[in-house]
PDB file of N, CA and C in Angstrom:
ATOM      1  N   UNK A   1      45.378  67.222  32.998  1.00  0.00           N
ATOM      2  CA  UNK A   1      46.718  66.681  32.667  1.00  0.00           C
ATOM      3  C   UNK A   1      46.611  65.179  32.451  1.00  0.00           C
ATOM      4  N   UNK A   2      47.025  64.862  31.327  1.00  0.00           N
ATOM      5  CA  UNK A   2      46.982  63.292  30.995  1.00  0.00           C
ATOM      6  C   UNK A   2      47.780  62.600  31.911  1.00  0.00           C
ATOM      7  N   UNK A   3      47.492  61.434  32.136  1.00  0.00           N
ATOM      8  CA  UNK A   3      48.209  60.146  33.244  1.00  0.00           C
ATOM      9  C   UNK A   3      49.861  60.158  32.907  1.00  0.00           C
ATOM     10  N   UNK A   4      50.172  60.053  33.635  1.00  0.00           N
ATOM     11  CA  UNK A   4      51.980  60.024  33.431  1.00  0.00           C
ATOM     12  C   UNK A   4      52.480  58.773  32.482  1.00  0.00           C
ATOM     13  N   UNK A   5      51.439  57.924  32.028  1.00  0.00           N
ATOM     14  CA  UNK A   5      52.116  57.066  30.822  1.00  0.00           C
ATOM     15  C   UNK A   5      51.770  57.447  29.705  1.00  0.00           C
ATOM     16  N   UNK A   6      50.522  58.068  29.426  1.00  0.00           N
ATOM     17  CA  UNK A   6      50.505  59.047  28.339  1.00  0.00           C
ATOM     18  C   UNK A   6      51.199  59.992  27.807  1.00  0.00           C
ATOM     19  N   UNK A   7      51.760  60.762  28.677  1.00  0.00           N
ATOM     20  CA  UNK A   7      53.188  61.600  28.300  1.00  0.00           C
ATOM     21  C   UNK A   7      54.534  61.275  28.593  1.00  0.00           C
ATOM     22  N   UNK A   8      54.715  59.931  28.481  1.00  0.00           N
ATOM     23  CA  UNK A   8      55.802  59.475  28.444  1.00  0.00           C
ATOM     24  C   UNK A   8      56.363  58.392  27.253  1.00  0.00           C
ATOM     25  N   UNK A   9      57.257  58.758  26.146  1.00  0.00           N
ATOM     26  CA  UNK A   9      58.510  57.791  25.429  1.00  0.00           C
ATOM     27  C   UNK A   9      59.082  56.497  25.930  1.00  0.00           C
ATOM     28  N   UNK A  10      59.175  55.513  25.201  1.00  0.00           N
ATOM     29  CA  UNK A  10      60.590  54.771  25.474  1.00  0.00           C
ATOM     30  C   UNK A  10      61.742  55.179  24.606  1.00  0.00           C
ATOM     31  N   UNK A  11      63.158  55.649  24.654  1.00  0.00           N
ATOM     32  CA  UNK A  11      63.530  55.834  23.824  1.00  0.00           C
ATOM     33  C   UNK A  11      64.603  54.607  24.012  1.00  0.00           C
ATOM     34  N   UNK A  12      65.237  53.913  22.596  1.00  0.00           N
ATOM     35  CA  UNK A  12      66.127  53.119  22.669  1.00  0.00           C
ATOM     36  C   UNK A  12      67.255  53.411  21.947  1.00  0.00           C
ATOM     37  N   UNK A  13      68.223  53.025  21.828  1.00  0.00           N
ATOM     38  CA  UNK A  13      69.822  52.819  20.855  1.00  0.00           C
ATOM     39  C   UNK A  13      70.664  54.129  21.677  1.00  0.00           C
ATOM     40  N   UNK A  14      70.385  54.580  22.938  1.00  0.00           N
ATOM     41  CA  UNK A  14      71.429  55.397  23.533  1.00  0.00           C
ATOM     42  C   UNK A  14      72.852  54.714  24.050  1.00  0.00           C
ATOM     43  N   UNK A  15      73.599  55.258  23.410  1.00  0.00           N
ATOM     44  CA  UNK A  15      75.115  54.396  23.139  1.00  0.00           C
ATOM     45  C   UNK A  15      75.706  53.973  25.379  1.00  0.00           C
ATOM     46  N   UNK A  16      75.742  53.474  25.046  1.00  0.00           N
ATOM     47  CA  UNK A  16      75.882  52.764  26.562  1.00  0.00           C
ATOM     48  C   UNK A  16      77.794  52.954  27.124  1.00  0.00           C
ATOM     49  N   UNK A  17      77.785  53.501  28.535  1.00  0.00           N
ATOM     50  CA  UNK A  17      78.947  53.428  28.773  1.00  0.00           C
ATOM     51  C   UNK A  17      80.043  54.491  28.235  1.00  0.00           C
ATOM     52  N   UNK A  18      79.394  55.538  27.306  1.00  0.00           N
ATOM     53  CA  UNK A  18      80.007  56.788  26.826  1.00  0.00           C
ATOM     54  C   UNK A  18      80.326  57.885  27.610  1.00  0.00           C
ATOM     55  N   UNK A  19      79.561  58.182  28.125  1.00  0.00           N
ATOM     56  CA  UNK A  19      79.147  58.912  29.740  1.00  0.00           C
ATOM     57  C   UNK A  19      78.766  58.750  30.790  1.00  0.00           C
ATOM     58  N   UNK A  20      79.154  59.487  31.680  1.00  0.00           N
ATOM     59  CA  UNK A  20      78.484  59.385  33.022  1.00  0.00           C
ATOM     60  C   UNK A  20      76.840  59.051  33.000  1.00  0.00           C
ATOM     61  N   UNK A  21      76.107  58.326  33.578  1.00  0.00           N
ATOM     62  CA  UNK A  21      75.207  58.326  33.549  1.00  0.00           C
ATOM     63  C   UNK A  21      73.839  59.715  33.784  1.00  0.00           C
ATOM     64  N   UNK A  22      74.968  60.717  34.589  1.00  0.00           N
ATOM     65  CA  UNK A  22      74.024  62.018  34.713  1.00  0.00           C
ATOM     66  C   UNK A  22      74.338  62.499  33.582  1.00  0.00           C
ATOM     67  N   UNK A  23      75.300  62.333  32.818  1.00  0.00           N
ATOM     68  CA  UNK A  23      75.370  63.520  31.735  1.00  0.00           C
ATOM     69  C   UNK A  23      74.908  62.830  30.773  1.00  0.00           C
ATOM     70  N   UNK A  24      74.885  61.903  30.663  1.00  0.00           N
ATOM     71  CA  UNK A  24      73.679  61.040  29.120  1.00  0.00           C
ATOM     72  C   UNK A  24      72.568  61.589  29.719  1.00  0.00           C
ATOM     73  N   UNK A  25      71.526  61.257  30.646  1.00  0.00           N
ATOM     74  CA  UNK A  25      70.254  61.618  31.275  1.00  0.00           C
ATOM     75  C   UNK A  25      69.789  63.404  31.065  1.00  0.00           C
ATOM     76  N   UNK A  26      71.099  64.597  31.264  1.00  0.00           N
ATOM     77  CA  UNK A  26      70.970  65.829  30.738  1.00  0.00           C
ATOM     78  C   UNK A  26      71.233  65.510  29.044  1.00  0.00           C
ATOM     79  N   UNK A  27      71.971  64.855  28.106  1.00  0.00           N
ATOM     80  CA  UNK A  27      72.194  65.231  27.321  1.00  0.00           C
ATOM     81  C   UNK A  27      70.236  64.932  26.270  1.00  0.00           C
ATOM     82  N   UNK A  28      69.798  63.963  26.829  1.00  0.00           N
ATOM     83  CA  UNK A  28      68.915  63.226  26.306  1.00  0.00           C
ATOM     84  C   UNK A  28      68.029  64.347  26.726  1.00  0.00           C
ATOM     85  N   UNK A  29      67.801  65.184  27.818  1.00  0.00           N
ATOM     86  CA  UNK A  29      66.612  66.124  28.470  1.00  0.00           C
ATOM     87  C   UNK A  29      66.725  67.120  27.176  1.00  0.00           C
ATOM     88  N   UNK A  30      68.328  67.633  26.917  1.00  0.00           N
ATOM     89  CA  UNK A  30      68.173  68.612  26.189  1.00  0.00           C
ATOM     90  C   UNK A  30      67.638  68.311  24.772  1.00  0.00           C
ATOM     91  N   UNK A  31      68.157  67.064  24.074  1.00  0.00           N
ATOM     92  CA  UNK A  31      67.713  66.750  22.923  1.00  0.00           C
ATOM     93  C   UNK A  31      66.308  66.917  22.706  1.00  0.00           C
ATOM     94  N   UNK A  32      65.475  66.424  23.940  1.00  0.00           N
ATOM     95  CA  UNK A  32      64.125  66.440  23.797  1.00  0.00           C
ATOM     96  C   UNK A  32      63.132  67.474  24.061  1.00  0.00           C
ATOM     97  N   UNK A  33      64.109  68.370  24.328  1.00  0.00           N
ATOM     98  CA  UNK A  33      63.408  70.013  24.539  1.00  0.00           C
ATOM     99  C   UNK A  33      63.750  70.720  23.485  1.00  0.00           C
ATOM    100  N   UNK A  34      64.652  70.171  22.761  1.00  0.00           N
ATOM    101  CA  UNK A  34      64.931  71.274  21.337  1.00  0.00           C
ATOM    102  C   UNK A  34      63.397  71.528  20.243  1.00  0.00           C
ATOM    103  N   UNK A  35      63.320  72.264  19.828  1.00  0.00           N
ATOM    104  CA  UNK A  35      62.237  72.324  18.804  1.00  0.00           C
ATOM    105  C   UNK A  35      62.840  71.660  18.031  1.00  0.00           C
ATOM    106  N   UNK A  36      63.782  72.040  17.031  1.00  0.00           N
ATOM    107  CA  UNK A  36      64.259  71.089  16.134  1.00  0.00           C
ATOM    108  C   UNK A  36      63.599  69.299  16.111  1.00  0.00           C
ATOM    109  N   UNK A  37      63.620  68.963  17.285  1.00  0.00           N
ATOM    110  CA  UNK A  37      63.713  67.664  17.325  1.00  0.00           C
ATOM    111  C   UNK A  37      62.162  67.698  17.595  1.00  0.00           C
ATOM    112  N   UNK A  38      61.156  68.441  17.522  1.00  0.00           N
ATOM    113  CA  UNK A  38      59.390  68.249  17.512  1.00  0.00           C
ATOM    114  C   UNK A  38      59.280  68.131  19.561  1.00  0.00           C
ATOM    115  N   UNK A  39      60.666  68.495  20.098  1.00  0.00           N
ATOM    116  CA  UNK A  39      60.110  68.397  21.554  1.00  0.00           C
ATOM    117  C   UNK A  39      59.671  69.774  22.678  1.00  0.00           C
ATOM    118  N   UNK A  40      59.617  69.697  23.816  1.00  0.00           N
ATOM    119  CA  UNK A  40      59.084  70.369  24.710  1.00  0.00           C
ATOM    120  C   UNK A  40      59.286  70.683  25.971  1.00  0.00           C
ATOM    121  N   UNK A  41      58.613  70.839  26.333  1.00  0.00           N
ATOM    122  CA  UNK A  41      58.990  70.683  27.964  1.00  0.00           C
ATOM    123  C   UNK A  41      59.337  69.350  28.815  1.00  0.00           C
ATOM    124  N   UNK A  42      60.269  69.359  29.266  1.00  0.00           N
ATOM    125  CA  UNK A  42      60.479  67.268  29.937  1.00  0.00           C
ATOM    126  C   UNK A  42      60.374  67.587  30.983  1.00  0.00           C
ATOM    127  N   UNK A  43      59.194  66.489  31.843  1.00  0.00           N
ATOM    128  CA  UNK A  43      59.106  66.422  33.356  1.00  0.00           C
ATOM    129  C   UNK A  43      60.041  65.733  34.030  1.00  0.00           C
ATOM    130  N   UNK A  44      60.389  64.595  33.365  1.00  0.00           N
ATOM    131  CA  UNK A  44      61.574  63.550  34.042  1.00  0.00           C
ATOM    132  C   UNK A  44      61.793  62.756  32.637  1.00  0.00           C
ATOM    133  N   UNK A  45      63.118  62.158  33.140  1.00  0.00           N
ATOM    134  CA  UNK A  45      63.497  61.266  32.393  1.00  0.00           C
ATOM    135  C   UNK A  45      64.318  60.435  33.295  1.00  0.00           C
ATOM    136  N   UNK A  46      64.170  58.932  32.922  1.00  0.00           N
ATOM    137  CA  UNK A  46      64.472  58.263  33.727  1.00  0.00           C
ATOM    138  C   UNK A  46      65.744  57.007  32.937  1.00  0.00           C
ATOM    139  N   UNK A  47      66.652  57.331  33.336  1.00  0.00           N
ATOM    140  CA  UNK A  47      67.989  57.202  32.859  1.00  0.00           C
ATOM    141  C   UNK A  47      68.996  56.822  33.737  1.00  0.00           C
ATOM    142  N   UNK A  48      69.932  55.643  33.913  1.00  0.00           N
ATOM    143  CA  UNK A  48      69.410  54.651  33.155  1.00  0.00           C
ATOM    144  C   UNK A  48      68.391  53.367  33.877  1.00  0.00           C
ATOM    145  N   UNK A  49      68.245  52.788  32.508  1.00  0.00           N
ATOM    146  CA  UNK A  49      66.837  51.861  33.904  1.00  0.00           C
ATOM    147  C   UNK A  49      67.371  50.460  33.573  1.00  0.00           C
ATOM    148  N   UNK A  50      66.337  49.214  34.220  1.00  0.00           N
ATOM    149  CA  UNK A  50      67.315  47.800  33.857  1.00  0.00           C
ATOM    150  C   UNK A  50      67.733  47.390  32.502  1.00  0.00           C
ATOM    151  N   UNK A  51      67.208  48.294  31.635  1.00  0.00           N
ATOM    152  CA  UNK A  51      67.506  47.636  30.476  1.00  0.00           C
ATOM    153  C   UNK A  51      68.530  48.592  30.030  1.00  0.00           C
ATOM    154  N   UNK A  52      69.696  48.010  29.202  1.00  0.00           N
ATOM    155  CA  UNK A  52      70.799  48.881  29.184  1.00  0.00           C
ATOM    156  C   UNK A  52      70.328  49.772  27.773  1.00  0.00           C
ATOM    157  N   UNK A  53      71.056  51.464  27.384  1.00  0.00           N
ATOM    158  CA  UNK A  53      70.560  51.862  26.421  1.00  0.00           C
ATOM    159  C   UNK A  53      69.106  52.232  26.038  1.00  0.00           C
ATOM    160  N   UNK A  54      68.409  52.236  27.273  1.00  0.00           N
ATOM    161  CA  UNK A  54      67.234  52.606  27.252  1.00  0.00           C
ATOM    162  C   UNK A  54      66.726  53.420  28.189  1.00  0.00           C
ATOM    163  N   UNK A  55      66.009  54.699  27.738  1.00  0.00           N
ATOM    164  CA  UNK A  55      65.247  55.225  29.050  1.00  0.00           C
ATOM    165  C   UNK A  55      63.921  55.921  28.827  1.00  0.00           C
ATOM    166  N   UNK A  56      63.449  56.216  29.905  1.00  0.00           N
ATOM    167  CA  UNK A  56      62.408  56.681  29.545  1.00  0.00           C
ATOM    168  C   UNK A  56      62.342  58.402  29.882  1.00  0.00           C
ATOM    169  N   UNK A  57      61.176  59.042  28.840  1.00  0.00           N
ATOM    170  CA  UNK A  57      61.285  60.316  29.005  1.00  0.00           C
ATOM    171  C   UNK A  57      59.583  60.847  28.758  1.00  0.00           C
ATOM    172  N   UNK A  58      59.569  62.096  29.841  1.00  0.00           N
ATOM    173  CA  UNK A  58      58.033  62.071  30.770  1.00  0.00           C
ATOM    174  C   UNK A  58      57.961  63.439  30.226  1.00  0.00           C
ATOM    175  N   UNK A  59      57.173  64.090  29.614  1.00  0.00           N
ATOM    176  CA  UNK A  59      56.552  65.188  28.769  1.00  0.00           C
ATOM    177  C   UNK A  59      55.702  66.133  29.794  1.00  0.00           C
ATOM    178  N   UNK A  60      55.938  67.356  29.696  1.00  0.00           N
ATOM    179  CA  UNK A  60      54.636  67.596  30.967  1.00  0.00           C
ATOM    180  C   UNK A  60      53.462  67.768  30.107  1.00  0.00           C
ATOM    181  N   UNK A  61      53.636  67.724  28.575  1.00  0.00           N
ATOM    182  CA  UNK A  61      52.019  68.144  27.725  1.00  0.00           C
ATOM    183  C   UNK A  61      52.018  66.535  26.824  1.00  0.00           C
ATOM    184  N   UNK A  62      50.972  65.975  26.593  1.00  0.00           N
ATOM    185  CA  UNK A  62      51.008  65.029  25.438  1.00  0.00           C
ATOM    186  C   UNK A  62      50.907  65.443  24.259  1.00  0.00           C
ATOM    187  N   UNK A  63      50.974  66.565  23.961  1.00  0.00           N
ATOM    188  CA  UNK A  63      50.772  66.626  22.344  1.00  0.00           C
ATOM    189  C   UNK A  63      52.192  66.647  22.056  1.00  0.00           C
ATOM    190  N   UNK A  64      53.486  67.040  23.317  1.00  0.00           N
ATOM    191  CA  UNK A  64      54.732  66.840  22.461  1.00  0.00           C
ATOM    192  C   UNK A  64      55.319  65.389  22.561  1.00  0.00           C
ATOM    193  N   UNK A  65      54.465  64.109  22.697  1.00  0.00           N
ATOM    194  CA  UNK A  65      54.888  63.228  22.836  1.00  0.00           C
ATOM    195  C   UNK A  65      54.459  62.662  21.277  1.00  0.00           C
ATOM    196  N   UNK A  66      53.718  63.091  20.720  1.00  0.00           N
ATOM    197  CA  UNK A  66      52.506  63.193  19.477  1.00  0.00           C
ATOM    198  C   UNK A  66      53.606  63.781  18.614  1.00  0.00           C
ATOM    199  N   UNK A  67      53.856  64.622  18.858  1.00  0.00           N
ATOM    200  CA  UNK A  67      54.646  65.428  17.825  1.00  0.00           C
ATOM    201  C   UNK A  67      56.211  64.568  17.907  1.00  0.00           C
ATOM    202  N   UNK A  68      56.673  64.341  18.618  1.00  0.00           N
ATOM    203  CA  UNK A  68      58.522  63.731  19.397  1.00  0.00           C
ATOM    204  C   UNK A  68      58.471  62.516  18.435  1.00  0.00           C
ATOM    205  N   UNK A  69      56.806  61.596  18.237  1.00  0.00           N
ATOM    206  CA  UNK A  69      56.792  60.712  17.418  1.00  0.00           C
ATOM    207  C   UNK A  69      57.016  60.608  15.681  1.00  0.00           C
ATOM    208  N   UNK A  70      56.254  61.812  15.473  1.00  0.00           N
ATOM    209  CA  UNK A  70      55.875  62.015  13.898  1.00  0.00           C
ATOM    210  C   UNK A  70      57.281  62.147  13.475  1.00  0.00           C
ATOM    211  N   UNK A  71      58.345  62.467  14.221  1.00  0.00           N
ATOM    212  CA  UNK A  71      59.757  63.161  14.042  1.00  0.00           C
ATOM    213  C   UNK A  71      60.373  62.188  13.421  1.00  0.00           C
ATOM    214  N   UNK A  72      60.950  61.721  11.976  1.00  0.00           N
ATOM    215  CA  UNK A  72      61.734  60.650  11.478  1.00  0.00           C
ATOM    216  C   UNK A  72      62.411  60.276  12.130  1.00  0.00           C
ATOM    217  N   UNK A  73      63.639  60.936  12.245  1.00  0.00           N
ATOM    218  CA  UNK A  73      64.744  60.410  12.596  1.00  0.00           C
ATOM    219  C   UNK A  73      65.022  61.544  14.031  1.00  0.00           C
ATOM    220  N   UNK A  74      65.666  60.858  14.944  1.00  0.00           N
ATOM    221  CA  UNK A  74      66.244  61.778  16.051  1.00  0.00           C
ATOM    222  C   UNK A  74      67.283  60.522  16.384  1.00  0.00           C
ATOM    223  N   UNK A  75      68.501  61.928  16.328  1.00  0.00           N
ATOM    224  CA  UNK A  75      69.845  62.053  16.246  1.00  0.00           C
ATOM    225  C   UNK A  75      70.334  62.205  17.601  1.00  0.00           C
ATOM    226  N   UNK A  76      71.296  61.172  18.543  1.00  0.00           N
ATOM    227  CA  UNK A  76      71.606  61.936  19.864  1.00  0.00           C
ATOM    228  C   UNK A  76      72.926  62.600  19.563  1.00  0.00           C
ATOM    229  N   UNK A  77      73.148  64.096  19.389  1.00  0.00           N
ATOM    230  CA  UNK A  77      74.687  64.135  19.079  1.00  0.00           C
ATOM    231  C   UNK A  77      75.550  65.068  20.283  1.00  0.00           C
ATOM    232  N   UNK A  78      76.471  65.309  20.269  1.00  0.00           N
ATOM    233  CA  UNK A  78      76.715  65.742  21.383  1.00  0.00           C
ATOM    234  C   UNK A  78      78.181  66.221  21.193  1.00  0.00           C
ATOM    235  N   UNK A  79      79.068  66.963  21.573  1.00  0.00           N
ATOM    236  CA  UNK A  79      80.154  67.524  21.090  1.00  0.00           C
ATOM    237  C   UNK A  79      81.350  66.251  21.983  1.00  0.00           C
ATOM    238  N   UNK A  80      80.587  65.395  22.514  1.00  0.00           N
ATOM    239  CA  UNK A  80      81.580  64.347  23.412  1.00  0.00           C
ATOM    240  C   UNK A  80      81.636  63.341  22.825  1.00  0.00           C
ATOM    241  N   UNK A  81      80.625  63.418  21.800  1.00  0.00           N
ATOM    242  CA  UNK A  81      80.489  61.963  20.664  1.00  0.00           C
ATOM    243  C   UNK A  81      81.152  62.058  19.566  1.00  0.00           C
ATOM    244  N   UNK A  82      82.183  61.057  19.199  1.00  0.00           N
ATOM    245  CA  UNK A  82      83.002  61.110  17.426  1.00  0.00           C
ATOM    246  C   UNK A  82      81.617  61.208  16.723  1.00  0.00           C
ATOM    247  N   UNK A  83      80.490  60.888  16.832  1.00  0.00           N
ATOM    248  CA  UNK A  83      79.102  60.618  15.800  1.00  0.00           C
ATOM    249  C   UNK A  83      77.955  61.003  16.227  1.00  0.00           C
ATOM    250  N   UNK A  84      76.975  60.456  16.163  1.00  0.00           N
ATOM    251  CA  UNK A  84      75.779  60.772  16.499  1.00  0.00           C
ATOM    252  C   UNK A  84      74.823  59.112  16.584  1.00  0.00           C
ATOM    253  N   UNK A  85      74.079  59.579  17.504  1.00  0.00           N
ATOM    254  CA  UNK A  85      73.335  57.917  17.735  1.00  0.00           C
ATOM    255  C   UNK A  85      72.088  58.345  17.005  1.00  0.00           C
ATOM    256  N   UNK A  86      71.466  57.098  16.195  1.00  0.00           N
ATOM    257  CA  UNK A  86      70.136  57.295  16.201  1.00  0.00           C
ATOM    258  C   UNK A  86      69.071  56.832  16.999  1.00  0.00           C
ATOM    259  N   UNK A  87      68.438  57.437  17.342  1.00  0.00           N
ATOM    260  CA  UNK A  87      67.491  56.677  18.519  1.00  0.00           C
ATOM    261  C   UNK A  87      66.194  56.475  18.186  1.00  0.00           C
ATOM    262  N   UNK A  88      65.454  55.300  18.644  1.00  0.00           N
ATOM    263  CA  UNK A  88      64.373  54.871  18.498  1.00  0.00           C
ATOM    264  C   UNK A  88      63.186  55.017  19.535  1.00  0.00           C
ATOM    265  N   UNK A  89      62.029  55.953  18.919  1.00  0.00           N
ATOM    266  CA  UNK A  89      61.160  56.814  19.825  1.00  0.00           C
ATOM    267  C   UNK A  89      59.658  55.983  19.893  1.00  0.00           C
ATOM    268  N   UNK A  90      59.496  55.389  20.856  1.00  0.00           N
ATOM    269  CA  UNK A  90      57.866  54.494  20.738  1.00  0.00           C
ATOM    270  C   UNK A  90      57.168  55.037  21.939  1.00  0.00           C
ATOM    271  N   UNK A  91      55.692  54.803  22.053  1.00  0.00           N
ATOM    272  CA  UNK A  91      54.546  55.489  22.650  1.00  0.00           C
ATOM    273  C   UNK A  91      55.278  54.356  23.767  1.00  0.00           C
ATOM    274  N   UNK A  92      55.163  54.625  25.391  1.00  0.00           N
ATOM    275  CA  UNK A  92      54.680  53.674  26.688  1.00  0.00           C
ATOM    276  C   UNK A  92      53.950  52.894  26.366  1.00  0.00           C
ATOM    277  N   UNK A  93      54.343  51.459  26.591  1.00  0.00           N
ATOM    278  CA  UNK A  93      53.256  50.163  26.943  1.00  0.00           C
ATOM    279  C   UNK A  93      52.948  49.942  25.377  1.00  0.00           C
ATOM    280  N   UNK A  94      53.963  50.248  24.410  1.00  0.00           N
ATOM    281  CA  UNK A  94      53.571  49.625  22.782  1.00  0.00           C
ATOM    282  C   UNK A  94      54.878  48.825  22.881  1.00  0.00           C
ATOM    283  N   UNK A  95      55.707  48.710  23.750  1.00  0.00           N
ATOM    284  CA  UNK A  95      56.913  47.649  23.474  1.00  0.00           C
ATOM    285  C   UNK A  95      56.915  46.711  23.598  1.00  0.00           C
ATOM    286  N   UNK A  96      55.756  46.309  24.712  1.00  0.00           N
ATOM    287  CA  UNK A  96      55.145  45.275  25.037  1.00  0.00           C
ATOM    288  C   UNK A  96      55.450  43.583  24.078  1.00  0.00           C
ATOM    289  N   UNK A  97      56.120  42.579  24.066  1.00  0.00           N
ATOM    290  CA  UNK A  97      56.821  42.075  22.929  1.00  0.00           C
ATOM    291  C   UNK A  97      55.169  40.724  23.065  1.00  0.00           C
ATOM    292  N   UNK A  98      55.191  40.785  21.674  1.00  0.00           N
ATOM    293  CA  UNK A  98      53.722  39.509  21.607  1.00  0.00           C
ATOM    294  C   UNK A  98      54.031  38.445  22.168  1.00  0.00           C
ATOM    295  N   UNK A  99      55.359  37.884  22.121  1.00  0.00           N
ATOM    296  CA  UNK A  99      55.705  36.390  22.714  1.00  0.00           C
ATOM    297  C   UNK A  99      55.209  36.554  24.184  1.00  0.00           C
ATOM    298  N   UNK A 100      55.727  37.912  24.925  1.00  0.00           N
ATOM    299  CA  UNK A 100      55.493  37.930  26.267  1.00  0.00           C
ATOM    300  C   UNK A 100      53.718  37.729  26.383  1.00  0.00           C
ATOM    301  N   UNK A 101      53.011  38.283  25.937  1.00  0.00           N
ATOM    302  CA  UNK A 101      51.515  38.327  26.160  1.00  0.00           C
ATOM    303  C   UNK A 101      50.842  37.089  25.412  1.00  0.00           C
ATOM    304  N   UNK A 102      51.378  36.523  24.498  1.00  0.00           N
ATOM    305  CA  UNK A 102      51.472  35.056  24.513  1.00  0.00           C
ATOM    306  C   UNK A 102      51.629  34.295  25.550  1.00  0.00           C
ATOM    307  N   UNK A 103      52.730  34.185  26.205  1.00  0.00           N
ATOM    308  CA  UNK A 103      53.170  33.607  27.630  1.00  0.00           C
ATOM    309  C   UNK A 103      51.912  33.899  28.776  1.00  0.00           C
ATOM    310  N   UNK A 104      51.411  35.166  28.629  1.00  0.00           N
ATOM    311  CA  UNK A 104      50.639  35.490  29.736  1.00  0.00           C
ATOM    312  C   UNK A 104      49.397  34.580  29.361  1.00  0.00           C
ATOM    313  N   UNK A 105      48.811  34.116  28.437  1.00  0.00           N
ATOM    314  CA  UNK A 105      47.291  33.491  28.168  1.00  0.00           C
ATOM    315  C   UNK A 105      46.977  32.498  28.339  1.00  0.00           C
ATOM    316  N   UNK A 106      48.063  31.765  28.522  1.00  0.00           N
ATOM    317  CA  UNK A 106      49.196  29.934  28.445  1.00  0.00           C
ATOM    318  C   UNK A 106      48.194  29.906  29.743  1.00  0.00           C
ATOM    319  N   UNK A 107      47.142  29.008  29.451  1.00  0.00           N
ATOM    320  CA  UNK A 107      46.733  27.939  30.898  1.00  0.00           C
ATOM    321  C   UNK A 107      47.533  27.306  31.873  1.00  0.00           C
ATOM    322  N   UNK A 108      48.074  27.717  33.180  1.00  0.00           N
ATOM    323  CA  UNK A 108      48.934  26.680  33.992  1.00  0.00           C
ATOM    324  C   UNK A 108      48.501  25.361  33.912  1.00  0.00           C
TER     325      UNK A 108
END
């Protein structure tokens, strides 16, 4: 079984403050278990975290984290939403922003 950051997403643009925080966290589990959407089985998802509109979601296989990626577009929609969100799906530890690891090389 691959390391738990290997089978894990960041996903971003989940509309903030729409729902309860447990029922965004199920609505997002189910999205990501649909085939439709290239997903699978979810071990956890971790919803919500300090950053607002963002969470993370834990795969129990990596190839559907492989596949969750190749997926264009994923849609959060939900029969509680006037619309649908689009959300933005990146590998763990690629969000990493260059300015920050810039900052880290900086000689005190």
């Amino acid at each position: 079984q691959a390391a738990k950051s290997a089978r894990t997403v960041v996903i971003t643009g989940i509309p903030d403050g729409l729902l309860h925080d447990d029922v965004m966290a199920d609505i997002l589990i189910i999205h990501f278990q649909m085939s439709k959407n290239n997903g699978g089985d979810v071990e956890e998802v971790m919803y919500p975290t300090a950053v607002k509109g963002v969470a993370y979601v834990t795969f129990e296989d990596q190839e559907v984290v492989e596949s969750v990626l190749k997926k264009e577009e994923h849609r959060l929609e939900d029969r509680r939403f006037s619309g649908y969100y689009p959300l933005k799906v990146t590998r763990y530890g690629e969000n990493v922003s260059s300015s920050l690891l810039s900052l880290a090389v900086l000689p005190l």
